[in-house]
C-alpha atoms as a PDB file:
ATOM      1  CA  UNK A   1      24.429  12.831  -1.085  1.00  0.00           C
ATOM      2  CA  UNK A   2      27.592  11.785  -0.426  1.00  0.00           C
ATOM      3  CA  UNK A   3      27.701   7.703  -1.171  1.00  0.00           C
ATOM      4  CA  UNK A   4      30.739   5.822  -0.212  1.00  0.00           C
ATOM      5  CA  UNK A   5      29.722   2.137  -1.083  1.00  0.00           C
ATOM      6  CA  UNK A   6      30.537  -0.926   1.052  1.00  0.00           C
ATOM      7  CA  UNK A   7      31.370   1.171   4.261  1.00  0.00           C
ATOM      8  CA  UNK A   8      29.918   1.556   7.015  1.00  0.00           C
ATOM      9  CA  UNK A   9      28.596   4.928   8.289  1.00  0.00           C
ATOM     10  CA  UNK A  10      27.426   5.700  11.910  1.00  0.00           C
ATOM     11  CA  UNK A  11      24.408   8.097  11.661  1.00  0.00           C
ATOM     12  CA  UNK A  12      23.788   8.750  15.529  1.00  0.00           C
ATOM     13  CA  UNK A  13      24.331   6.709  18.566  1.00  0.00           C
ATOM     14  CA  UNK A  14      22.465   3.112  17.707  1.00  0.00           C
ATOM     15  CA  UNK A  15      22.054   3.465  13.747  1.00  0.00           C
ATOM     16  CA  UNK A  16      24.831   3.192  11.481  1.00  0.00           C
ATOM     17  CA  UNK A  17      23.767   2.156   7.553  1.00  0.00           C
ATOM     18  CA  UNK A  18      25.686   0.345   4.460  1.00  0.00           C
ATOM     19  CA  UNK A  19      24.874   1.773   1.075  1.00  0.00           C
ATOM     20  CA  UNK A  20      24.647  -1.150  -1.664  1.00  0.00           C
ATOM     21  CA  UNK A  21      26.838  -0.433  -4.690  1.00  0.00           C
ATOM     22  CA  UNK A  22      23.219  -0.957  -6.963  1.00  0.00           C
ATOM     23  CA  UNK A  23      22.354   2.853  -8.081  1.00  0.00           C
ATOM     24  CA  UNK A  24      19.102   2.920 -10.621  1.00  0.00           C
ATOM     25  CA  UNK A  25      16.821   5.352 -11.575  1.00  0.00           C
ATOM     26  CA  UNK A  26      14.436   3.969  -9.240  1.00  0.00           C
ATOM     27  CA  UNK A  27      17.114   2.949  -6.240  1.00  0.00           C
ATOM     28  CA  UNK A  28      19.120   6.684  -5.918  1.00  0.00           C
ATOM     29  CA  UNK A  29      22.765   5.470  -5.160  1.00  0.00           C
ATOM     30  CA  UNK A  30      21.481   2.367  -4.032  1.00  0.00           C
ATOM     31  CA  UNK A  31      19.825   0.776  -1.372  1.00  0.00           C
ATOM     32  CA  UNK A  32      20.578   1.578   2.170  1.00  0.00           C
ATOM     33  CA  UNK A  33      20.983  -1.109   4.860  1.00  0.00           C
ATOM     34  CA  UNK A  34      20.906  -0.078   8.401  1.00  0.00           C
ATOM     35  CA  UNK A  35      22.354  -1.781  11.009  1.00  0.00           C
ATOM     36  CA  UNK A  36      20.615  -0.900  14.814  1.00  0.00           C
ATOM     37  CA  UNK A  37      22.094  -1.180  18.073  1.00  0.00           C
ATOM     38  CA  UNK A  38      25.246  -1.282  19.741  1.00  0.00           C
ATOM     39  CA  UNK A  39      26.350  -4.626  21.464  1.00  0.00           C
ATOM     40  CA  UNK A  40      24.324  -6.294  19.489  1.00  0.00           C
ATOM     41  CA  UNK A  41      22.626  -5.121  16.079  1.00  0.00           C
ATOM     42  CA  UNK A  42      19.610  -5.801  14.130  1.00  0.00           C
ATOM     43  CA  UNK A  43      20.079  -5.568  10.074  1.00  0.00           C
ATOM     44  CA  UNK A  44      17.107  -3.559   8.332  1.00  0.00           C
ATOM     45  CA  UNK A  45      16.744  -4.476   4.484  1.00  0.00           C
ATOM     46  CA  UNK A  46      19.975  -5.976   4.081  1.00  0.00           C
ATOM     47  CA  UNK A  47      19.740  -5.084   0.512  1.00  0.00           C
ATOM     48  CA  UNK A  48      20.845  -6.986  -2.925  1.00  0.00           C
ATOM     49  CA  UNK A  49      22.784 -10.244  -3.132  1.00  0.00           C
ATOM     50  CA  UNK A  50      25.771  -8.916  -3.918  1.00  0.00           C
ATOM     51  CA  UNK A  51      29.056 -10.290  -2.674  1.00  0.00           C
ATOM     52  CA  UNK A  52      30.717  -7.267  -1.777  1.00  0.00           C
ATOM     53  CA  UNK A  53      27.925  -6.013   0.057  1.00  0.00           C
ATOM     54  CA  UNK A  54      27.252  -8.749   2.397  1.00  0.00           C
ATOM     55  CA  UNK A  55      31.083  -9.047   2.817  1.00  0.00           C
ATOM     56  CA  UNK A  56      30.458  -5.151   4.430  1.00  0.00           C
ATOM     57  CA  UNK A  57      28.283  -5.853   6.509  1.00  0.00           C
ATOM     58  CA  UNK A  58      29.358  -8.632   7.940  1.00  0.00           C
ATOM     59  CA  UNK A  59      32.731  -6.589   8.447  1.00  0.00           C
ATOM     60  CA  UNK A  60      30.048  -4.162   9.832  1.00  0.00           C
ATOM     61  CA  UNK A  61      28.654  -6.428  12.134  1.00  0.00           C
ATOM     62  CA  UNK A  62      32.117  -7.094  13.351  1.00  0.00           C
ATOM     63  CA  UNK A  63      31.673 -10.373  15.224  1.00  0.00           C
ATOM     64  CA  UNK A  64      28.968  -8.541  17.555  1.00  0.00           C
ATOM     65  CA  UNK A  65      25.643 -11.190  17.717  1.00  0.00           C
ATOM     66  CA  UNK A  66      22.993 -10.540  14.878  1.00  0.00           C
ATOM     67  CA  UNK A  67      19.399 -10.177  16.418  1.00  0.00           C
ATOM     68  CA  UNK A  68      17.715 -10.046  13.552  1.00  0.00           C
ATOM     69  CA  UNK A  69      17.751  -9.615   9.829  1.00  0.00           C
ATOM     70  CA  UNK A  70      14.702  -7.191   8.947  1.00  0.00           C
ATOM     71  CA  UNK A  71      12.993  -6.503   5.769  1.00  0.00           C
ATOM     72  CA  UNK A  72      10.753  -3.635   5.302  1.00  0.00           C
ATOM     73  CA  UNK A  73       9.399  -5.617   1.972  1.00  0.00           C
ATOM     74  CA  UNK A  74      10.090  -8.022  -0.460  1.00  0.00           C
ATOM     75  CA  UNK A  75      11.564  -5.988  -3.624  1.00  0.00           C
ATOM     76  CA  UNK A  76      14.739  -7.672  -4.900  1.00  0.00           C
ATOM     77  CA  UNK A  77      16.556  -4.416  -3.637  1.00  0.00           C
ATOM     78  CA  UNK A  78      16.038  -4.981  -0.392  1.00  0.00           C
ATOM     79  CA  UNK A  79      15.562  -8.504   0.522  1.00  0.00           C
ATOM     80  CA  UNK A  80      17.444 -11.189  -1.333  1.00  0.00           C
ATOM     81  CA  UNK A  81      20.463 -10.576   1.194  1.00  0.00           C
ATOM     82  CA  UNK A  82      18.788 -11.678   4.055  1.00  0.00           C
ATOM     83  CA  UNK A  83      19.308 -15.609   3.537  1.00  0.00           C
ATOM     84  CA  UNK A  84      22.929 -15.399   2.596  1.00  0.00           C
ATOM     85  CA  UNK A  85      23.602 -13.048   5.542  1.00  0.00           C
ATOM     86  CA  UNK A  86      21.213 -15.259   7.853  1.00  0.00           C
ATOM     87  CA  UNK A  87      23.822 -17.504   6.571  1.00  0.00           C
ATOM     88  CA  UNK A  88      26.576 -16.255   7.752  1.00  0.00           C
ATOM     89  CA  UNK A  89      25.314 -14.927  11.135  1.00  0.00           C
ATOM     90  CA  UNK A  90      23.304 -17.243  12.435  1.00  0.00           C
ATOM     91  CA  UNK A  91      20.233 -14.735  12.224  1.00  0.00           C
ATOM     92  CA  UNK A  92      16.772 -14.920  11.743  1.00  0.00           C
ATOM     93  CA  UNK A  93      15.143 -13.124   9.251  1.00  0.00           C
ATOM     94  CA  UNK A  94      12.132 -11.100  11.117  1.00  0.00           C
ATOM     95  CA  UNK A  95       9.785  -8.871   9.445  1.00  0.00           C
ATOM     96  CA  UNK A  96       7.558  -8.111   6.341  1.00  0.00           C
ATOM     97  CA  UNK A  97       5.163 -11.032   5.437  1.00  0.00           C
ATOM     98  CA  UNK A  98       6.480 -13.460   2.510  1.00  0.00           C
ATOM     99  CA  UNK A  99       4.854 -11.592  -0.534  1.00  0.00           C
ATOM    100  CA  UNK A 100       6.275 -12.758  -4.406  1.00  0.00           C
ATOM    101  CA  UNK A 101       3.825 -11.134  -7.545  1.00  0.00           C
ATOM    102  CA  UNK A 102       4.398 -11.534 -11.483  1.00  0.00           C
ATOM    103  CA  UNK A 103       3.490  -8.900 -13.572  1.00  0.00           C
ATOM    104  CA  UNK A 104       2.577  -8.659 -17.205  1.00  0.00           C
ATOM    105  CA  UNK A 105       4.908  -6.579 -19.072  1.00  0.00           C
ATOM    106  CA  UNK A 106       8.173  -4.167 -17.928  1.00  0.00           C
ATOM    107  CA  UNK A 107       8.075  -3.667 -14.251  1.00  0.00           C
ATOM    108  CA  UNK A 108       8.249  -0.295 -12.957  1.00  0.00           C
ATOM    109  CA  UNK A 109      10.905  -1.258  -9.955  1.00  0.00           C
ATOM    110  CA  UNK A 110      12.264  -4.034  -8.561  1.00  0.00           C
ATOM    111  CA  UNK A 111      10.679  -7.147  -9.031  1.00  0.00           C
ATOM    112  CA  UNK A 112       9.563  -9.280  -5.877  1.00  0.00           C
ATOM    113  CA  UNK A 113      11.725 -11.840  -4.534  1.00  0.00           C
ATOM    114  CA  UNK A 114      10.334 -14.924  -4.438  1.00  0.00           C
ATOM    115  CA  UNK A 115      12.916 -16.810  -2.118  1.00  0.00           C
ATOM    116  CA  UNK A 116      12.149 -14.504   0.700  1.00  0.00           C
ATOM    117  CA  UNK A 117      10.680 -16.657   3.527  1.00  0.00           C
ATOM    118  CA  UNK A 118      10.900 -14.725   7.615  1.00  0.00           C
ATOM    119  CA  UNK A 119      11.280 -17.131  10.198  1.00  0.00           C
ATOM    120  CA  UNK A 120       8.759 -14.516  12.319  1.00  0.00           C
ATOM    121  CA  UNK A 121       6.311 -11.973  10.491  1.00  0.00           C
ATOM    122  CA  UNK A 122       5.932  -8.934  12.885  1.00  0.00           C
ATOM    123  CA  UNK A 123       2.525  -7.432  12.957  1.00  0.00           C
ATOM    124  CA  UNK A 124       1.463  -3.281  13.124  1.00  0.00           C
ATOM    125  CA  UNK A 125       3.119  -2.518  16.740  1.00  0.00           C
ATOM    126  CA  UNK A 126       5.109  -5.350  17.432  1.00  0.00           C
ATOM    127  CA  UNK A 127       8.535  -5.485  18.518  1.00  0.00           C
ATOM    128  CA  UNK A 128      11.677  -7.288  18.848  1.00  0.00           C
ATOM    129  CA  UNK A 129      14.493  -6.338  21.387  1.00  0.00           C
ATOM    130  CA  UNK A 130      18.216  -5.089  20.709  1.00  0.00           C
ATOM    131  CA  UNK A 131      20.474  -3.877  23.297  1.00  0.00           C
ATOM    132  CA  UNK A 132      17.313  -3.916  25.821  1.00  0.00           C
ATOM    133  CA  UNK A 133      15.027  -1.553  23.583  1.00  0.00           C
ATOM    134  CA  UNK A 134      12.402  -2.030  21.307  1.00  0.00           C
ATOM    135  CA  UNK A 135      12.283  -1.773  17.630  1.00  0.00           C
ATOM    136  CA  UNK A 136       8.792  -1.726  16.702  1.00  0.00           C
ATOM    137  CA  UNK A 137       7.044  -2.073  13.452  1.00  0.00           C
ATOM    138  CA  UNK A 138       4.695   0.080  11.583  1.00  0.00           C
ATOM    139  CA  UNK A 139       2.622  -1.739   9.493  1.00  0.00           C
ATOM    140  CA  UNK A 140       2.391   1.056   6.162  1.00  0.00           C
ATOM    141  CA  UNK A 141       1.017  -0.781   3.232  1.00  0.00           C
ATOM    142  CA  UNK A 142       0.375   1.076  -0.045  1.00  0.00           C
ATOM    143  CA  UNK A 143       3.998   0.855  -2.164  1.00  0.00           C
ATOM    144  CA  UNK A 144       3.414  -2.984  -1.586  1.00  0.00           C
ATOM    145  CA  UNK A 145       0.640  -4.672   0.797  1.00  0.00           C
ATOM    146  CA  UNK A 146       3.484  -6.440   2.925  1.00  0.00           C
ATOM    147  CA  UNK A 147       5.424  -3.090   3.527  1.00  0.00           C
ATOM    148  CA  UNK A 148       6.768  -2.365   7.365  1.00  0.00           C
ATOM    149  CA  UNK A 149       8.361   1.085   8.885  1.00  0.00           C
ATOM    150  CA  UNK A 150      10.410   0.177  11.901  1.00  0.00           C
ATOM    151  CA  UNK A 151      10.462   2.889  14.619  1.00  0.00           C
ATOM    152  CA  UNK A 152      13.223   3.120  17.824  1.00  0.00           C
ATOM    153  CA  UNK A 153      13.723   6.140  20.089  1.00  0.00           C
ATOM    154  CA  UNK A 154      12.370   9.284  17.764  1.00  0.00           C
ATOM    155  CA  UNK A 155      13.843   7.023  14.202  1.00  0.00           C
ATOM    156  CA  UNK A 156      11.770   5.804  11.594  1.00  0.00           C
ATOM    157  CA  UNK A 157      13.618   3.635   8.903  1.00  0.00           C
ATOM    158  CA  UNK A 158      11.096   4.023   6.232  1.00  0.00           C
ATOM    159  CA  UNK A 159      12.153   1.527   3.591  1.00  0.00           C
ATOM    160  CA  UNK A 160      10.186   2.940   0.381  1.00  0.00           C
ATOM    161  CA  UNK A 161       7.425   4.047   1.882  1.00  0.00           C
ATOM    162  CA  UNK A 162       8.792   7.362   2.319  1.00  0.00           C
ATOM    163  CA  UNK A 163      12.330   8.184   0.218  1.00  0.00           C
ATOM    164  CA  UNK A 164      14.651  10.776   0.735  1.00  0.00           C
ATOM    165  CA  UNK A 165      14.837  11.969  -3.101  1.00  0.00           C
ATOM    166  CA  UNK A 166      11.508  11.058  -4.629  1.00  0.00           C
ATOM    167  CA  UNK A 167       7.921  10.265  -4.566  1.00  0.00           C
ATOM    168  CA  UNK A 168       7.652   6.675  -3.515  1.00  0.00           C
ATOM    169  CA  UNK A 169       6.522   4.224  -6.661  1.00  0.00           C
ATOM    170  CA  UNK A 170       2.810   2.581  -6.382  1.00  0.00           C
ATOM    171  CA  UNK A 171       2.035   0.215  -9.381  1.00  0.00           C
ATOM    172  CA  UNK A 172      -0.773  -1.828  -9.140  1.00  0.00           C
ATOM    173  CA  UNK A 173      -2.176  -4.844  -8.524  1.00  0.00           C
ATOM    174  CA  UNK A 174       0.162  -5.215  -5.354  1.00  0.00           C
ATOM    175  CA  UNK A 175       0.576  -1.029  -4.520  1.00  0.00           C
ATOM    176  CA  UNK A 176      -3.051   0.535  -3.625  1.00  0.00           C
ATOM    177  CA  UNK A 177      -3.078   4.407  -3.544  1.00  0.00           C
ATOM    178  CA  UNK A 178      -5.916   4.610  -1.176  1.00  0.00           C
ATOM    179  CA  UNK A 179      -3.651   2.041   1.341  1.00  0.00           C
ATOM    180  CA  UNK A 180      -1.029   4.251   0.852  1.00  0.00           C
ATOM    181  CA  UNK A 181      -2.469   7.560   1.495  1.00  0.00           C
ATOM    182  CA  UNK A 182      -3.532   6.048   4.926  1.00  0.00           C
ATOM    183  CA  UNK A 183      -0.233   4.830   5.567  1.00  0.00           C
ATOM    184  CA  UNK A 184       0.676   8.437   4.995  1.00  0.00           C
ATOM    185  CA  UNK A 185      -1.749  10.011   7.460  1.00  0.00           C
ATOM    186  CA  UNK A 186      -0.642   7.143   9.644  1.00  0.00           C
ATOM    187  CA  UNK A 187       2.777   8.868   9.676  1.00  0.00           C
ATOM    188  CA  UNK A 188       1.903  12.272  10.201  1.00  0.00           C
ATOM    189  CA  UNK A 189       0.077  11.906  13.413  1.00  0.00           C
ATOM    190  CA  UNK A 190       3.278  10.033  14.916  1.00  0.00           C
ATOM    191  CA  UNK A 191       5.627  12.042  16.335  1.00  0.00           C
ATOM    192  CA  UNK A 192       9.368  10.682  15.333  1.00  0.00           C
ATOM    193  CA  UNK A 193      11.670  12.917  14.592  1.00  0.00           C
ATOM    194  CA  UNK A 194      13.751  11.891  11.577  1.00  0.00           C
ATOM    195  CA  UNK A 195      13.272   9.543   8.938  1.00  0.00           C
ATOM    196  CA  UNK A 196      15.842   7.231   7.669  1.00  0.00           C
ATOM    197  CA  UNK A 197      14.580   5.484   4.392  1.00  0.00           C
ATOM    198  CA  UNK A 198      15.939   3.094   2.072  1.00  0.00           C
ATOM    199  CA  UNK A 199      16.203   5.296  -0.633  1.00  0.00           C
ATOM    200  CA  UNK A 200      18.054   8.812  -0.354  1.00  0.00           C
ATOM    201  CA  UNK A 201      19.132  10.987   2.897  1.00  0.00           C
ATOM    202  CA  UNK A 202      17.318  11.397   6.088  1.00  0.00           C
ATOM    203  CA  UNK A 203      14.707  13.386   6.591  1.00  0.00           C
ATOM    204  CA  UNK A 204      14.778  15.888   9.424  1.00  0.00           C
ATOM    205  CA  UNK A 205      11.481  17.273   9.617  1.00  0.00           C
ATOM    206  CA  UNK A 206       9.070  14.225   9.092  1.00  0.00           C
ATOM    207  CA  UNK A 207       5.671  15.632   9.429  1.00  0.00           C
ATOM    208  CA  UNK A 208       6.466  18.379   7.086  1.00  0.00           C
ATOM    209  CA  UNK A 209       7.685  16.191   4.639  1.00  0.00           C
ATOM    210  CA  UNK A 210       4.856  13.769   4.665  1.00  0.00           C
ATOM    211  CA  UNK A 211       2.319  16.928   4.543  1.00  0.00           C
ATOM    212  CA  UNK A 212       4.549  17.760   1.054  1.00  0.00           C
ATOM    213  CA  UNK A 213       4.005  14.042   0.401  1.00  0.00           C
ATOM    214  CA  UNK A 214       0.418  14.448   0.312  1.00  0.00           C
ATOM    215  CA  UNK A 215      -0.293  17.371  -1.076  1.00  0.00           C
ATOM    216  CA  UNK A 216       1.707  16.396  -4.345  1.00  0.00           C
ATOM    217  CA  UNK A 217      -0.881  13.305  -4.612  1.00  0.00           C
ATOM    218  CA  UNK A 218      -3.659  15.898  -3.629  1.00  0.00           C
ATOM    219  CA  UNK A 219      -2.423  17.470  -6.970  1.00  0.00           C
ATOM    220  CA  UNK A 220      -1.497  14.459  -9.575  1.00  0.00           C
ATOM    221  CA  UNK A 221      -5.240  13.586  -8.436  1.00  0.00           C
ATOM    222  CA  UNK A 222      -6.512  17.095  -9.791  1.00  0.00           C
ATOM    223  CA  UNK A 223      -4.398  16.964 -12.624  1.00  0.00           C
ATOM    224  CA  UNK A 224      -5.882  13.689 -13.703  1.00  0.00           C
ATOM    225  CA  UNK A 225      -9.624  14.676 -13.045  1.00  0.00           C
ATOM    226  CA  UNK A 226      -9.177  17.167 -15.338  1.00  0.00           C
ATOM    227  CA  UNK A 227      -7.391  15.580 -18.086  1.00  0.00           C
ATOM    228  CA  UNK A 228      -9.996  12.549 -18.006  1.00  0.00           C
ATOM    229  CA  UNK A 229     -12.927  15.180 -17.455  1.00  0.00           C
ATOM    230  CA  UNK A 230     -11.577  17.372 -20.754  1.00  0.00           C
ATOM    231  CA  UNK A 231     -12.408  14.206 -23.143  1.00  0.00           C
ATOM    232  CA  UNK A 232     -11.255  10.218 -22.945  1.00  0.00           C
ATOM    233  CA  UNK A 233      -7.995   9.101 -22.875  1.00  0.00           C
ATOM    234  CA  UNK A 234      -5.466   6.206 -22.423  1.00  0.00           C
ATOM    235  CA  UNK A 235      -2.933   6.112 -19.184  1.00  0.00           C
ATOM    236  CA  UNK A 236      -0.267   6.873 -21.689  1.00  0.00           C
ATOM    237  CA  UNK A 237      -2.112   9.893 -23.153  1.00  0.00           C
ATOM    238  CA  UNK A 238      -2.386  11.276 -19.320  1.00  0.00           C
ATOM    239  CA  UNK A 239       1.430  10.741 -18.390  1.00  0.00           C
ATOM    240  CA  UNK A 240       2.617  12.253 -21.573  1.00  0.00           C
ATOM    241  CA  UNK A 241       0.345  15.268 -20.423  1.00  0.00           C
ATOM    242  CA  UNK A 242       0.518  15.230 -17.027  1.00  0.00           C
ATOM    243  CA  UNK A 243       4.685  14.907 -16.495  1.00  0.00           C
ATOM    244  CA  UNK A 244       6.195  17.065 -19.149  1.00  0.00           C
ATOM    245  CA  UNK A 245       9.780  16.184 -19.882  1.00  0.00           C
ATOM    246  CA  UNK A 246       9.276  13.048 -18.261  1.00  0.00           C
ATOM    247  CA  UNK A 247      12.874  10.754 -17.991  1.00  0.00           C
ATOM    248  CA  UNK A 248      12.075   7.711 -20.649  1.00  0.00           C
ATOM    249  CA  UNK A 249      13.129   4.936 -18.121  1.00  0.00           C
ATOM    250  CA  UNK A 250      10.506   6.261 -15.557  1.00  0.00           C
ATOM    251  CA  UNK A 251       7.798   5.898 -18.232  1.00  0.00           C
ATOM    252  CA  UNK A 252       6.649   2.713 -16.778  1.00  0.00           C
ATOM    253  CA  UNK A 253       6.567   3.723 -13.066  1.00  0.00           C
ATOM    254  CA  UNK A 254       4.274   7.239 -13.822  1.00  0.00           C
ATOM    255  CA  UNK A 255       1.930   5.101 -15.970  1.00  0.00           C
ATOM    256  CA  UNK A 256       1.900   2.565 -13.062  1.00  0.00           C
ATOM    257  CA  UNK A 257       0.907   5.436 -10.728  1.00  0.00           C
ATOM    258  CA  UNK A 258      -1.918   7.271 -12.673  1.00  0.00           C
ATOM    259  CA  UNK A 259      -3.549   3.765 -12.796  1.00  0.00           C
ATOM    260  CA  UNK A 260      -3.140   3.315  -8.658  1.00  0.00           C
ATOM    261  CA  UNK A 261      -5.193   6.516  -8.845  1.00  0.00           C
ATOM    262  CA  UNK A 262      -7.578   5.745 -11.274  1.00  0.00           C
ATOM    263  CA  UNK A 263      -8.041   2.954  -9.436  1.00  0.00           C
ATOM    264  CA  UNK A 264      -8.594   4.434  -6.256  1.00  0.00           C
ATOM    265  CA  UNK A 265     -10.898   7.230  -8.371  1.00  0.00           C
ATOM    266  CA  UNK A 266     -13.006   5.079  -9.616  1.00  0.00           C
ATOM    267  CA  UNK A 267     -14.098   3.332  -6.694  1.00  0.00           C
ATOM    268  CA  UNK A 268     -14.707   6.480  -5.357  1.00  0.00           C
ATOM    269  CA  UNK A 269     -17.418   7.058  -8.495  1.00  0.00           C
ATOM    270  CA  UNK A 270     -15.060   9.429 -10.021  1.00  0.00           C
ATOM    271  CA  UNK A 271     -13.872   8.091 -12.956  1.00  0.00           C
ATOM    272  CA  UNK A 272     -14.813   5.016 -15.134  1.00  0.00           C
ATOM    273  CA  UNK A 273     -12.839   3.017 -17.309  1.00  0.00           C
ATOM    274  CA  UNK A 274     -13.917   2.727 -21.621  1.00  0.00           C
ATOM    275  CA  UNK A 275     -11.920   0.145 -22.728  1.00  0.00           C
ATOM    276  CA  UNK A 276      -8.430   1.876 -22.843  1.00  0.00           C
ATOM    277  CA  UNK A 277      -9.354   4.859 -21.897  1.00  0.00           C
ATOM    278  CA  UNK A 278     -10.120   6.318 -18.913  1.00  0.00           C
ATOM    279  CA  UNK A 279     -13.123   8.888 -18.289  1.00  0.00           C
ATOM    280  CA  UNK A 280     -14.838  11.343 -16.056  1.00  0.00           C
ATOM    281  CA  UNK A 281     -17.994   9.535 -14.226  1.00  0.00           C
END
């Protein structure tokens, strides 16, 4: 993926995006910020306070009037620019409800941001206006509970919910496996035709991807069931088993997503928890 930082890049008549110079193991190159419209623009997940990247996209902006600032969620890579940019435009920030968590322990991702408040929340299916057309959002909890999609002619900017490189991160108590999984079937019975997420390039064939998307989930499920059904064992126990030559720093996040689906299996009546250790029901 070709990542020029601080620029901005027209992707097709209407979407252009700004990649933040704030590459992780759990960002890609960084976060993307879109900016929709022509005449006038709406900013999707403006990204990370960072002073060269607002200074970019306000050059992107270019003097044309800001709509809106929108933010798919409230992760610290995505958010925290919107009330410096609001700021500078003169923009409200419209979107994702106001969501801020603490966690015991390392994080897996970004952590919330906490000084995120939207002058307007949009609920599942509605819309704002830019250049005369609506950008609608799709309400796809799971990754975090607040978590929006927002959808114009065909284009889906994702946010994390779906990412152009990897599986998408859900840690509980906030991310819910089961919520996501809907918000996955959600997807696939919509019929845009390209994906634009946060994280990583576009995707071109969107129902394909999301059946891939599930069916990997499908699997790690399996693969679980039968390491807690073979004897007892600890969530560290099953990610040392279940992701062989596993990168150190994403330690956290796999242990944060065999608990989402323990979780999810044992309110199913699939699993049950022994102190530490997890077990077949």
């Amino acid at each position: 993926m070709d990542a020029p930082y601080a620029k901005l890049e027209h992707l097709e008549p209407g979407i252009a995006r700004v990649l933040a110079h704030n590459p992780s193991a759990f960002t890609y190159f960084g976060t993307q910020t879109y900016l929709i419209g022509t005449n006038e623009v709406a900013v999707v997940d403006p990204g990370p306070d960072l002073p060269e990247h607002l200074d970019a996209l306000e050059k992107a902006v270019a003097a044309r009037p800001v709509v809106a600032i929108m933010c798919t969620h409230t992760h610290r890579d995505h958010s925290p620019a919107a009330r410096p940019l609001g700021e500078r435009t003169g923009a409200p920030i419209i979107g994702c409800a106001a969501l801020a968590l603490e966690t015991v322990g390392p994080r897996a991702d970004a952590s919330f941001d906490g000084d995120y408040h939207p002058d307007r929340v949009l609920a599942d299916g509605e819309s704002i206006d830019v250049d005369g057309e609506p950008v609608t959002a799709v309400a796809t909890p799971g990754h975090t509970s607040n978590h929006l999609c927002f959808a114009r002619r065909g284009a889906l900017i994702t946010g994390d919910h779906v990412m152009g490189w990897s599986t998408t991160v859900v840690v509980p108590p906030d991310g819910d496996m089961a919520e996501y999984m809907r918000s996955l079937d959600k997807l696939r019975r919509r019929d845009d035709r390209i994906y634009y997420p946060a994280h990583g390039p576009a995707v071109t064939n969107p129902q394909q991807y999301v059946r891939h998307l599930v069916g990997h989930r499908m699997q790690r499920e399996r693969q679980i069931l039968k390491l807690v059904s073979e004897q007892p064992r600890p969530i560290a126990d099953i990610v040392a088993n279940a992701y062989p030559g596993l990168d150190p720093r994403l330690t956290v996040a796999a242990g944060g997503s065999v608990f989402a689906h323990l979780l999810d299996l044992e309110r199913r009546g699939l699993v049950q928890s022994q102190g530490d250790e997890w077990k077949a029901a």
